[in-house]
C-alpha atoms as a PDB file:
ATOM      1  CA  UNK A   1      -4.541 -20.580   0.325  1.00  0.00           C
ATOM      2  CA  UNK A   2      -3.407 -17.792   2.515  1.00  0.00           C
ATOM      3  CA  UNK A   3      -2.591 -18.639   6.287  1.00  0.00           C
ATOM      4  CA  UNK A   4      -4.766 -17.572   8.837  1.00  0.00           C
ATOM      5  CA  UNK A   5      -4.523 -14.008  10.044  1.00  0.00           C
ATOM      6  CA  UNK A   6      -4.451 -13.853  13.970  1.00  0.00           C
ATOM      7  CA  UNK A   7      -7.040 -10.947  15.825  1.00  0.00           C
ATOM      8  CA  UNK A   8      -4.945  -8.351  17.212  1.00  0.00           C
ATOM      9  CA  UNK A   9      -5.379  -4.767  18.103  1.00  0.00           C
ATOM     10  CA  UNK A  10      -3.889  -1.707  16.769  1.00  0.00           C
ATOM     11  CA  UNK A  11      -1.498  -1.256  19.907  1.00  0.00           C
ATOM     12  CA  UNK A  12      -0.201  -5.126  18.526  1.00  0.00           C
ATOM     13  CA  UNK A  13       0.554  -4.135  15.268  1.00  0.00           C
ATOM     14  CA  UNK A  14       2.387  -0.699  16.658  1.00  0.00           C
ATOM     15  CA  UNK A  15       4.623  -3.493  18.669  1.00  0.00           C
ATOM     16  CA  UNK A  16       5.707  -5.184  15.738  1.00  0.00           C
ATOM     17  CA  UNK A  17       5.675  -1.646  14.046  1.00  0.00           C
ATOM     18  CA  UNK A  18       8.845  -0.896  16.604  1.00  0.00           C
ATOM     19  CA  UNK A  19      10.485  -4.241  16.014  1.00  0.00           C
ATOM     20  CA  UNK A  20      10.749  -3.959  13.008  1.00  0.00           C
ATOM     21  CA  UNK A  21      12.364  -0.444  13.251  1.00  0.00           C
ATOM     22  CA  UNK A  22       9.378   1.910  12.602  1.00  0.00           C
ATOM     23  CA  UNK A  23       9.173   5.044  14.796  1.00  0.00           C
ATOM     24  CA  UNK A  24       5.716   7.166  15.361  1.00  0.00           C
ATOM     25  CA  UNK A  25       6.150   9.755  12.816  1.00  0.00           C
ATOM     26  CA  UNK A  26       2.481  11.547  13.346  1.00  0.00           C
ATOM     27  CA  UNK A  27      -0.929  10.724  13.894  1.00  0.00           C
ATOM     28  CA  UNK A  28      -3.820  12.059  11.502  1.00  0.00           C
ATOM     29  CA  UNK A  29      -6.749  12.070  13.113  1.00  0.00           C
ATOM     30  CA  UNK A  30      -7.132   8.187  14.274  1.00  0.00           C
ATOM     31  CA  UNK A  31      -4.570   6.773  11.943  1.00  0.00           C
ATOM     32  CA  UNK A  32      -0.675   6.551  13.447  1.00  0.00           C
ATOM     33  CA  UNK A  33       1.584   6.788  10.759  1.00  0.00           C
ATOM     34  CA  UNK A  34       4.816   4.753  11.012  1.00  0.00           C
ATOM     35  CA  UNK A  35       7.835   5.593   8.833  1.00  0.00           C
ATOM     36  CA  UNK A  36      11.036   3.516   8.574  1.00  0.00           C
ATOM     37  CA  UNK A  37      14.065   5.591   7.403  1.00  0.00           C
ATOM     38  CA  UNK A  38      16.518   2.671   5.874  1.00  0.00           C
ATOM     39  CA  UNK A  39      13.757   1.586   3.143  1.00  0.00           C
ATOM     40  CA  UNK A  40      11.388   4.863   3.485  1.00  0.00           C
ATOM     41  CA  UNK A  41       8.795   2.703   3.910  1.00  0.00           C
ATOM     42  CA  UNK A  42       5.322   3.750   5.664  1.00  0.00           C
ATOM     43  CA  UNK A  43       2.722   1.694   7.569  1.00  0.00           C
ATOM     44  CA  UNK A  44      -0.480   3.154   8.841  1.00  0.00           C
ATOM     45  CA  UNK A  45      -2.459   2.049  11.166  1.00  0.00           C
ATOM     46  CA  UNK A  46      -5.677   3.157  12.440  1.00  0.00           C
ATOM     47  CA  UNK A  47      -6.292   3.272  16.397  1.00  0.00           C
ATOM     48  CA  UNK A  48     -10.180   2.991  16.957  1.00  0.00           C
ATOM     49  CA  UNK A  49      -9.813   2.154  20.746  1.00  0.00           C
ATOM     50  CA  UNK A  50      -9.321  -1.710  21.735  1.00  0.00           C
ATOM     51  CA  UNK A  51     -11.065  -3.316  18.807  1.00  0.00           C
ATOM     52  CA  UNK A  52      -9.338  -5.645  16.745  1.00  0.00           C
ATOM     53  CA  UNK A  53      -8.089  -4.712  13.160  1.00  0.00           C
ATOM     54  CA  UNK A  54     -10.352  -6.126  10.572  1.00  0.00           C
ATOM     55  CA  UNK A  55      -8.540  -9.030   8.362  1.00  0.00           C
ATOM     56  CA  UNK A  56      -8.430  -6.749   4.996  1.00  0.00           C
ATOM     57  CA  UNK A  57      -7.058  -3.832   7.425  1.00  0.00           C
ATOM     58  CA  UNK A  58      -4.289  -6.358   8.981  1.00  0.00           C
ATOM     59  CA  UNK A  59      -2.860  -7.751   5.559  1.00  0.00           C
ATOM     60  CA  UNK A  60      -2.667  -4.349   3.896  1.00  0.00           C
ATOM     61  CA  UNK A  61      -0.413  -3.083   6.898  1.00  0.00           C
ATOM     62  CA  UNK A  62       1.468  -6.337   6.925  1.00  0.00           C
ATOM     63  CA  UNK A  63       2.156  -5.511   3.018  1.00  0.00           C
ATOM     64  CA  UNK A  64       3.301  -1.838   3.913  1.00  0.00           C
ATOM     65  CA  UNK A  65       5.592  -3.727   6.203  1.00  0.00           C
ATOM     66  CA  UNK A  66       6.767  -5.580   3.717  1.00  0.00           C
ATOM     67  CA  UNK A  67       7.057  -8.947   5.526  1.00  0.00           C
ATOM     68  CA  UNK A  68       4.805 -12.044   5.491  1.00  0.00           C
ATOM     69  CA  UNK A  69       2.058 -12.918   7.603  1.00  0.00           C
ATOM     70  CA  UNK A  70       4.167 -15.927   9.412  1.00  0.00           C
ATOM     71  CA  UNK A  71       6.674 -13.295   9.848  1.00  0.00           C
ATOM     72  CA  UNK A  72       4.424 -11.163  11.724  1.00  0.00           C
ATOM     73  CA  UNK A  73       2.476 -14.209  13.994  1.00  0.00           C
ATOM     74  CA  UNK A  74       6.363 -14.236  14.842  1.00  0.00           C
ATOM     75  CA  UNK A  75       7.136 -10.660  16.207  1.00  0.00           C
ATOM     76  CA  UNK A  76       3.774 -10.606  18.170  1.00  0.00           C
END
């Protein structure tokens, strides 16, 4: 079974964005896009205001991040 996913906004997922050394490379429309140089990875996440991301939203941009979701109840 997966672990539980915790409710958090896009602005907490652009935290652990930064800790984990993503920078702001552009926004498209709603969506901030994330890039990380040393793997040329990419997250995006979409900013609709101060709603929380839905679960299926959360794990895919925890899987762009390539970490696990322990790892990222961790950097919040």
């Amino acid at each position: 079974m997966s672990p539980r996913l915790p409710a958090v906004t896009a602005r907490d997922a652009e935290r652990v964005a930064r800790k984990l050394g993503f920078v702001l490379h552009h926004h498209t429309g709603s969506h901030a896009i994330y890039y990380r140089e040393s793997d040329r990875r990419r997250a995006v996440i979409p900013v609709h205001g101060n709603r929380d991301l839905r679960p299926k939203t959360l794990r895919t941009i925890i899987a762009s991040m390539a970490i696990t979701v322990e790892e990222f109840r961790a950097l919040l």
